[in-house]
PDB file of N, CA and C in Angstrom:
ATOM      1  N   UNK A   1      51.850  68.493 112.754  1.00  0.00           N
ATOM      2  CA  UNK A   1      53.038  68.179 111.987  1.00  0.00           C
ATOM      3  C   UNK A   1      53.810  69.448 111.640  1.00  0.00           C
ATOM      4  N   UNK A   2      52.901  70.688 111.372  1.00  0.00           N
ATOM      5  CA  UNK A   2      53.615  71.937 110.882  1.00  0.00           C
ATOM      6  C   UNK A   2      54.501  72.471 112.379  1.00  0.00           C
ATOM      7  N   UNK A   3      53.738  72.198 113.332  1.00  0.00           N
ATOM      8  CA  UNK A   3      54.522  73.047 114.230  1.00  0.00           C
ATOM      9  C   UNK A   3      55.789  71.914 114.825  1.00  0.00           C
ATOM     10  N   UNK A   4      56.193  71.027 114.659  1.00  0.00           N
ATOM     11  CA  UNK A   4      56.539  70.145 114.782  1.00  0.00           C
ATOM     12  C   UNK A   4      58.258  70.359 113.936  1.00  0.00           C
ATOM     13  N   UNK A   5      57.650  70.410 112.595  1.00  0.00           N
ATOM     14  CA  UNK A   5      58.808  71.132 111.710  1.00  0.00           C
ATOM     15  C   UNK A   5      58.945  72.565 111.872  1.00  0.00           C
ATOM     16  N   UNK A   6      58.491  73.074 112.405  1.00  0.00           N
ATOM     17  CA  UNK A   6      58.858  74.568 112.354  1.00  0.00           C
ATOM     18  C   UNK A   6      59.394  74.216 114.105  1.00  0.00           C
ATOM     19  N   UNK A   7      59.206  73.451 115.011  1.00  0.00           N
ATOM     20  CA  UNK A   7      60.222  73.782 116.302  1.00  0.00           C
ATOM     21  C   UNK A   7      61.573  72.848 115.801  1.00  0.00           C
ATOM     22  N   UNK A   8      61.624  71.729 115.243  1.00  0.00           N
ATOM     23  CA  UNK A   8      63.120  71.569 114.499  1.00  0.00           C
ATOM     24  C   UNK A   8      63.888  72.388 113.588  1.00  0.00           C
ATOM     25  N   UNK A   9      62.950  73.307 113.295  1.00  0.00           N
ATOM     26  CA  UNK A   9      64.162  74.265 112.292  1.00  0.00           C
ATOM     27  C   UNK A   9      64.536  75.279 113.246  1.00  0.00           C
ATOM     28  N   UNK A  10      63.578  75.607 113.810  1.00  0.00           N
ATOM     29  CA  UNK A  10      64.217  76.731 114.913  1.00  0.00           C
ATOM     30  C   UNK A  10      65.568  76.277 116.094  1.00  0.00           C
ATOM     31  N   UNK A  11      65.597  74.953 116.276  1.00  0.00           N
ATOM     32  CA  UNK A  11      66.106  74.335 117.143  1.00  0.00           C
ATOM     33  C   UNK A  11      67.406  74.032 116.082  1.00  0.00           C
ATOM     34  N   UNK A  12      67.451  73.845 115.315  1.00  0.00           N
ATOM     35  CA  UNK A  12      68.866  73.783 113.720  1.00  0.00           C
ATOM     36  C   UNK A  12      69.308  74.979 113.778  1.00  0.00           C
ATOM     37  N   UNK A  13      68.602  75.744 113.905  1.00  0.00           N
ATOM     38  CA  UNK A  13      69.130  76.799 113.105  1.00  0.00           C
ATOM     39  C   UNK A  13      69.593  77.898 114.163  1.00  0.00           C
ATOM     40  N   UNK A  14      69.396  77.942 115.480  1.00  0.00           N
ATOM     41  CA  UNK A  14      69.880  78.293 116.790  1.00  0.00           C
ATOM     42  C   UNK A  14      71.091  77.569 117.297  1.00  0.00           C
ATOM     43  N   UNK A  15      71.424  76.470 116.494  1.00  0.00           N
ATOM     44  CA  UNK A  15      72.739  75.585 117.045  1.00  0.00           C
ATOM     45  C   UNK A  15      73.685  75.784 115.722  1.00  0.00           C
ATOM     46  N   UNK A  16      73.070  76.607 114.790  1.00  0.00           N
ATOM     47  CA  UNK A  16      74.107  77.365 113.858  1.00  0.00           C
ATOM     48  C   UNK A  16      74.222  78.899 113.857  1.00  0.00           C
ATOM     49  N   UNK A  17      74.076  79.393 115.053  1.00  0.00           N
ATOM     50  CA  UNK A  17      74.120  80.959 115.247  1.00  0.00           C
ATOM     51  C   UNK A  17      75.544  81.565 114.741  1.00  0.00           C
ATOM     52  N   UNK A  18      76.587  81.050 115.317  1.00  0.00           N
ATOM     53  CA  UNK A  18      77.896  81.137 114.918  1.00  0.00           C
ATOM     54  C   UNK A  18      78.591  83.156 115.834  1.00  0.00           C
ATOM     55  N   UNK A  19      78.375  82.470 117.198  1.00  0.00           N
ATOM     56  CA  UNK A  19      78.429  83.822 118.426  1.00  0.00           C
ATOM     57  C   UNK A  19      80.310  83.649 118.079  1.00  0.00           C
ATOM     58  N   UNK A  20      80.420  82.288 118.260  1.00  0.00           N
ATOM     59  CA  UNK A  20      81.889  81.819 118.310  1.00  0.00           C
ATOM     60  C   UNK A  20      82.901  82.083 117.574  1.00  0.00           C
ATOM     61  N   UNK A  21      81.955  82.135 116.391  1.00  0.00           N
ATOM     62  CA  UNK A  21      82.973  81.795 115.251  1.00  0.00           C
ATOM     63  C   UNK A  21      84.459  83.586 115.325  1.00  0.00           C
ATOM     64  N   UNK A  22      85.587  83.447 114.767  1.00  0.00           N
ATOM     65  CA  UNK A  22      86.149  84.353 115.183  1.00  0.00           C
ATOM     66  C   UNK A  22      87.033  84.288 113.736  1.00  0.00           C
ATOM     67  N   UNK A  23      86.777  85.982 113.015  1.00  0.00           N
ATOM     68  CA  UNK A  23      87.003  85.877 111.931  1.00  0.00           C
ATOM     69  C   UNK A  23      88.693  85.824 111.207  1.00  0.00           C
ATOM     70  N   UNK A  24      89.028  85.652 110.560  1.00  0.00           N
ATOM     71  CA  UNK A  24      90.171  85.160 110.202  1.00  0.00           C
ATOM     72  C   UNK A  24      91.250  86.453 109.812  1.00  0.00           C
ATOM     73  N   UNK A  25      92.105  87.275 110.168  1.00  0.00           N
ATOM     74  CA  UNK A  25      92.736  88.587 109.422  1.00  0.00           C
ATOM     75  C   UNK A  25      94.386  88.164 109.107  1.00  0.00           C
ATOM     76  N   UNK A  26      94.195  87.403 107.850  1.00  0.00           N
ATOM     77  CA  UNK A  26      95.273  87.340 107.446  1.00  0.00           C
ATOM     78  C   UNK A  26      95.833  88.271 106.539  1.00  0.00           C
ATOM     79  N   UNK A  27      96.964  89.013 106.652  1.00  0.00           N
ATOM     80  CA  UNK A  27      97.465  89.833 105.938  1.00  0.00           C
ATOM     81  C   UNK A  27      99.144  89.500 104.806  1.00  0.00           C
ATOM     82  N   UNK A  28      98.853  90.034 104.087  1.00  0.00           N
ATOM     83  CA  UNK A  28      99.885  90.002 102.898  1.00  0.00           C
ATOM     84  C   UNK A  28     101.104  90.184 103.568  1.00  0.00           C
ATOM     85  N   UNK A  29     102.066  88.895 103.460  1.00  0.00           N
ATOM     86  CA  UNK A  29     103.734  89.120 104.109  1.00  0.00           C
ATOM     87  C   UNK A  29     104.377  90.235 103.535  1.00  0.00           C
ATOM     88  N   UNK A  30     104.067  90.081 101.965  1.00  0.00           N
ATOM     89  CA  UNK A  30     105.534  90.993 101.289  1.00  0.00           C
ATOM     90  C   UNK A  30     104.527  92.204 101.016  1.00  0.00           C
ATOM     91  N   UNK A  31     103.261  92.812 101.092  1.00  0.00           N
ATOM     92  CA  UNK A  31     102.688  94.080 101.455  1.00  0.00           C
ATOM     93  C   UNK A  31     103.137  94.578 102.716  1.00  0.00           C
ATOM     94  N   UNK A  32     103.164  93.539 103.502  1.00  0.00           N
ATOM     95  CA  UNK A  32     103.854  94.345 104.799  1.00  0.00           C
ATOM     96  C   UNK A  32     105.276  94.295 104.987  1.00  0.00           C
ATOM     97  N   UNK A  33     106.080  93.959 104.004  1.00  0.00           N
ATOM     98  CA  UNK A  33     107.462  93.852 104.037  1.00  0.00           C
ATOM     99  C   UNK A  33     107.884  95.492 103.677  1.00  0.00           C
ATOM    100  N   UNK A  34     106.860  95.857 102.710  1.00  0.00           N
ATOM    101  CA  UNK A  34     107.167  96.535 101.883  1.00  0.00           C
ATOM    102  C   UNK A  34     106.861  97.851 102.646  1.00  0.00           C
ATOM    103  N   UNK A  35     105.745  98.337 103.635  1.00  0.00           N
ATOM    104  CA  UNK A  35     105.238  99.152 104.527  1.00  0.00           C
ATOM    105  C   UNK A  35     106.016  99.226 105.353  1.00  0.00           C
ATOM    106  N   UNK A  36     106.928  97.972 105.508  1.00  0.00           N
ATOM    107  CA  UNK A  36     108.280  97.918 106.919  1.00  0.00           C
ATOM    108  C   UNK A  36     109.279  99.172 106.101  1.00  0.00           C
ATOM    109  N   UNK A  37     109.839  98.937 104.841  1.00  0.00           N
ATOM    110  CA  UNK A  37     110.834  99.234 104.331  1.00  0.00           C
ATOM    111  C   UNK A  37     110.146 100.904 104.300  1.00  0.00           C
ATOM    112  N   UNK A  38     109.149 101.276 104.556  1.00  0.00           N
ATOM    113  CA  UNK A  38     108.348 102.567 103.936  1.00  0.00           C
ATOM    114  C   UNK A  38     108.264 103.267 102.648  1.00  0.00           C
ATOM    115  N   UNK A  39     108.096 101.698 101.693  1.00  0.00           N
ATOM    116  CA  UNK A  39     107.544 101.957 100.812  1.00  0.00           C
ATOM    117  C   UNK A  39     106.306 101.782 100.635  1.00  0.00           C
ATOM    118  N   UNK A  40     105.738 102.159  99.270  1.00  0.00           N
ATOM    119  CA  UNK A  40     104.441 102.597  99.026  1.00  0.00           C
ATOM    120  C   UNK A  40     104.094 101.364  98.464  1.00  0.00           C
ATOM    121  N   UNK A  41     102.451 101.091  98.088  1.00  0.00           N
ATOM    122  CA  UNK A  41     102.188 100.377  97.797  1.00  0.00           C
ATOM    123  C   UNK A  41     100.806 100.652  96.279  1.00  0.00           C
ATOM    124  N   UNK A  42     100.943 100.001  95.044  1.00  0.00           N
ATOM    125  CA  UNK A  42     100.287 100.365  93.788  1.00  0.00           C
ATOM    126  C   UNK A  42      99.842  99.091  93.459  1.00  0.00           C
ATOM    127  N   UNK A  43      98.236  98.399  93.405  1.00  0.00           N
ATOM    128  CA  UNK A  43      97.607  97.892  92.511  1.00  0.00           C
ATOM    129  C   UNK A  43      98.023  97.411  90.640  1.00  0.00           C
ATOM    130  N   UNK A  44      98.219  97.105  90.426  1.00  0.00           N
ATOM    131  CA  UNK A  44      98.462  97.017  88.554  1.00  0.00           C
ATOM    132  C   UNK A  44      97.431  95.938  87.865  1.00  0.00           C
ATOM    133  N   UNK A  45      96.259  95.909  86.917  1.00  0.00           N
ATOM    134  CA  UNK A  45      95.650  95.261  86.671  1.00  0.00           C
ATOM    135  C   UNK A  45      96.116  94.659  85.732  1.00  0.00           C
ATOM    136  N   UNK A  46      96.348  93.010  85.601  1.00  0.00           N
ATOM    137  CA  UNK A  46      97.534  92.337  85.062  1.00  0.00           C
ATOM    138  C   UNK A  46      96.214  91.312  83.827  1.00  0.00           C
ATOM    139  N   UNK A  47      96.513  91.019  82.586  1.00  0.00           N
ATOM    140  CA  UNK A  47      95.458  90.422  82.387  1.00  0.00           C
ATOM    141  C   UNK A  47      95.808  88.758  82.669  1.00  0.00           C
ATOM    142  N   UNK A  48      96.829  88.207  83.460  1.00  0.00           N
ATOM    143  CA  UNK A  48      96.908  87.174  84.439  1.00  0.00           C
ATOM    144  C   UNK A  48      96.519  87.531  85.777  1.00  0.00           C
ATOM    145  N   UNK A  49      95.827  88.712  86.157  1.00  0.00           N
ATOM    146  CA  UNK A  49      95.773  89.049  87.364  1.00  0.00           C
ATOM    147  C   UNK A  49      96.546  89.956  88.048  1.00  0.00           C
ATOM    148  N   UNK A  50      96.008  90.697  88.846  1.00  0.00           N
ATOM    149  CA  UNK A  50      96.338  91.836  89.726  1.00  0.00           C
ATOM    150  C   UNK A  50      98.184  91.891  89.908  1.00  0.00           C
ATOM    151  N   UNK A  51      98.735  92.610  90.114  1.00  0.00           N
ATOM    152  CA  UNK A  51     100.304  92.652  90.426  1.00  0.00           C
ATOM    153  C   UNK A  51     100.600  93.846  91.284  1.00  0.00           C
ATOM    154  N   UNK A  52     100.782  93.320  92.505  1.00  0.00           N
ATOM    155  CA  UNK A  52     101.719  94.194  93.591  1.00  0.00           C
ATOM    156  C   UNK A  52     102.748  94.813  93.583  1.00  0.00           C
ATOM    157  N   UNK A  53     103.060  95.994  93.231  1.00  0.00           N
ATOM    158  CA  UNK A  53     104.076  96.887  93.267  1.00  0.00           C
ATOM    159  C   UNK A  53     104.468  97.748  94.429  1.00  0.00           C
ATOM    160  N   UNK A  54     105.315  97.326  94.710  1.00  0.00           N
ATOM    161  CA  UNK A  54     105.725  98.209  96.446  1.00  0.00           C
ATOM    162  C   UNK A  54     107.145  99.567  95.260  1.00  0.00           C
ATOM    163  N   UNK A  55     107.269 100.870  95.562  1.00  0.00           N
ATOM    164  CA  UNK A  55     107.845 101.927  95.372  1.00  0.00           C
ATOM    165  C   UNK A  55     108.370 102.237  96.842  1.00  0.00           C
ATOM    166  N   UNK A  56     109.970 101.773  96.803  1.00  0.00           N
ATOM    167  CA  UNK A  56     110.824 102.209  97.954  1.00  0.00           C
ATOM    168  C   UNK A  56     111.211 103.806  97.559  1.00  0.00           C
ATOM    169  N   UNK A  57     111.326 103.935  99.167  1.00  0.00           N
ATOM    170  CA  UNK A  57     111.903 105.497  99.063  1.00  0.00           C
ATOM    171  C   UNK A  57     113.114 105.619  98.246  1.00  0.00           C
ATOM    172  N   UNK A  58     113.863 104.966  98.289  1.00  0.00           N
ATOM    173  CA  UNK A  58     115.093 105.421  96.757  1.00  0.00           C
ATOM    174  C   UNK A  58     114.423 105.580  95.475  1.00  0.00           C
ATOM    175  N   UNK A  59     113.141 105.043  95.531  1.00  0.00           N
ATOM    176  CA  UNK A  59     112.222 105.399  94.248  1.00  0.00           C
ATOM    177  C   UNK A  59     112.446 104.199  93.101  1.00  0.00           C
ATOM    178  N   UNK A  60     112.771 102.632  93.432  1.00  0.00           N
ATOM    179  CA  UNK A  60     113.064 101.617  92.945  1.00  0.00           C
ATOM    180  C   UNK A  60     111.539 100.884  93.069  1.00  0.00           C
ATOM    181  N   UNK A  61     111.195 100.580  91.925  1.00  0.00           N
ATOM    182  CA  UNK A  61     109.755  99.776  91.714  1.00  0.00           C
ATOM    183  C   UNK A  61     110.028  97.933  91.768  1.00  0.00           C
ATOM    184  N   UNK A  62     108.979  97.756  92.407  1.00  0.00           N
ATOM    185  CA  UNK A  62     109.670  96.331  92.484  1.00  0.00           C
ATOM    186  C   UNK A  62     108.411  95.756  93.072  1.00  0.00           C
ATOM    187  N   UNK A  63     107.978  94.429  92.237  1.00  0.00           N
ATOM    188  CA  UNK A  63     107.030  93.387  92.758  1.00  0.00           C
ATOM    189  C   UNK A  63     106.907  93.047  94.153  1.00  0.00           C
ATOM    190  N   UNK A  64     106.038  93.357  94.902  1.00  0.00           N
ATOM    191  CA  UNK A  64     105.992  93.220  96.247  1.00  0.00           C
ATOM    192  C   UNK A  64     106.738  91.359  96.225  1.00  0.00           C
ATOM    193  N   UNK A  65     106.427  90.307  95.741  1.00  0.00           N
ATOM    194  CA  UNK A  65     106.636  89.533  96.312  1.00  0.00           C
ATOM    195  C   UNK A  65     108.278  88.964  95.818  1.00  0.00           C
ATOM    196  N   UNK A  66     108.670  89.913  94.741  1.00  0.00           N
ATOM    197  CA  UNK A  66     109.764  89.478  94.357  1.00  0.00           C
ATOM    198  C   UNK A  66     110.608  90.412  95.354  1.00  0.00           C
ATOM    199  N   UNK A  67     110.495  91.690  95.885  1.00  0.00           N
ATOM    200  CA  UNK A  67     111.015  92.250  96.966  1.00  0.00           C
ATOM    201  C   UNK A  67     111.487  90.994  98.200  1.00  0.00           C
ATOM    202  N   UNK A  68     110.175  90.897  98.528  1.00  0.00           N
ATOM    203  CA  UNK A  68     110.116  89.562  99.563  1.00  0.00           C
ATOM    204  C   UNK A  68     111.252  88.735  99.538  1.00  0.00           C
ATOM    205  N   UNK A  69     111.065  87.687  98.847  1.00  0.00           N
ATOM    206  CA  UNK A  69     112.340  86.803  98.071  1.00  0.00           C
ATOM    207  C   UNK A  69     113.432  87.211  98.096  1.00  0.00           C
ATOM    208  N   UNK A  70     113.763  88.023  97.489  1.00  0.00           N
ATOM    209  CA  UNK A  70     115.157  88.767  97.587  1.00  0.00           C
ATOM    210  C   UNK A  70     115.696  89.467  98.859  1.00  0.00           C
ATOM    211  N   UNK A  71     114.888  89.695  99.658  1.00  0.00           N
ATOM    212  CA  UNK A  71     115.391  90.439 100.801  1.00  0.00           C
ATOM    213  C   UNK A  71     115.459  89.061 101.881  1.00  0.00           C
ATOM    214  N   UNK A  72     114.386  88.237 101.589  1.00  0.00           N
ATOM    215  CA  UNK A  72     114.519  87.044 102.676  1.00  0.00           C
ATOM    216  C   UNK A  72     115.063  85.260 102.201  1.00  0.00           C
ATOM    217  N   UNK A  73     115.962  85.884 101.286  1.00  0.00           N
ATOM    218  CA  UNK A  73     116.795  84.540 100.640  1.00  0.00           C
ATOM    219  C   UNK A  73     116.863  83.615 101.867  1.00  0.00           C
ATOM    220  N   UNK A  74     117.357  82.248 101.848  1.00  0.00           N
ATOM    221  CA  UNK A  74     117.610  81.029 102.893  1.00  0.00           C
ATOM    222  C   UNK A  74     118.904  81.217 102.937  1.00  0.00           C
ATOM    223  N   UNK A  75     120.175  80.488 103.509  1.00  0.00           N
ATOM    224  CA  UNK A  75     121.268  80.803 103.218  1.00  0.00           C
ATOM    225  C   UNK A  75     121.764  79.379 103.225  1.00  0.00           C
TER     226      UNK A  75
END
């Protein structure tokens, strides 16, 4: 019975190897909006949570995602 359960787990657990699986690299739009424009990019520890600050070369501070927005209005 033991070896019995021990060749079904081996046989489970070889059909969950995961050779396939292919990992996911999603990256931040308005971090990279902001790396386009060659500005910099600053962390801020928010006590609602973290806040993205992109610093353009004119030296204008501005919320990475409110950058975003504003530069990519709908029309």
């Amino acid at each position: 019975m033991q070896t019995l359960c021990l060749g079904c787990s081996v046989t489970l657990l070889s059909a969950c190897s995961g050779d396939d699986i292919t990992p996911l690299h999603q990256t931040n739009p308005a971090a990279d909006y902001c790396l386009k424009l060659d500005g910099s990019l600053a962390t801020i520890a928010h006590i609602n949570g973290d806040i993205l600050l992109c610093t353009l070369p004119d030296g204008e501070v501005v919320e990475s995602w409110e950058l975003f927005r504003r530069d990519h209005q709908k029309s």
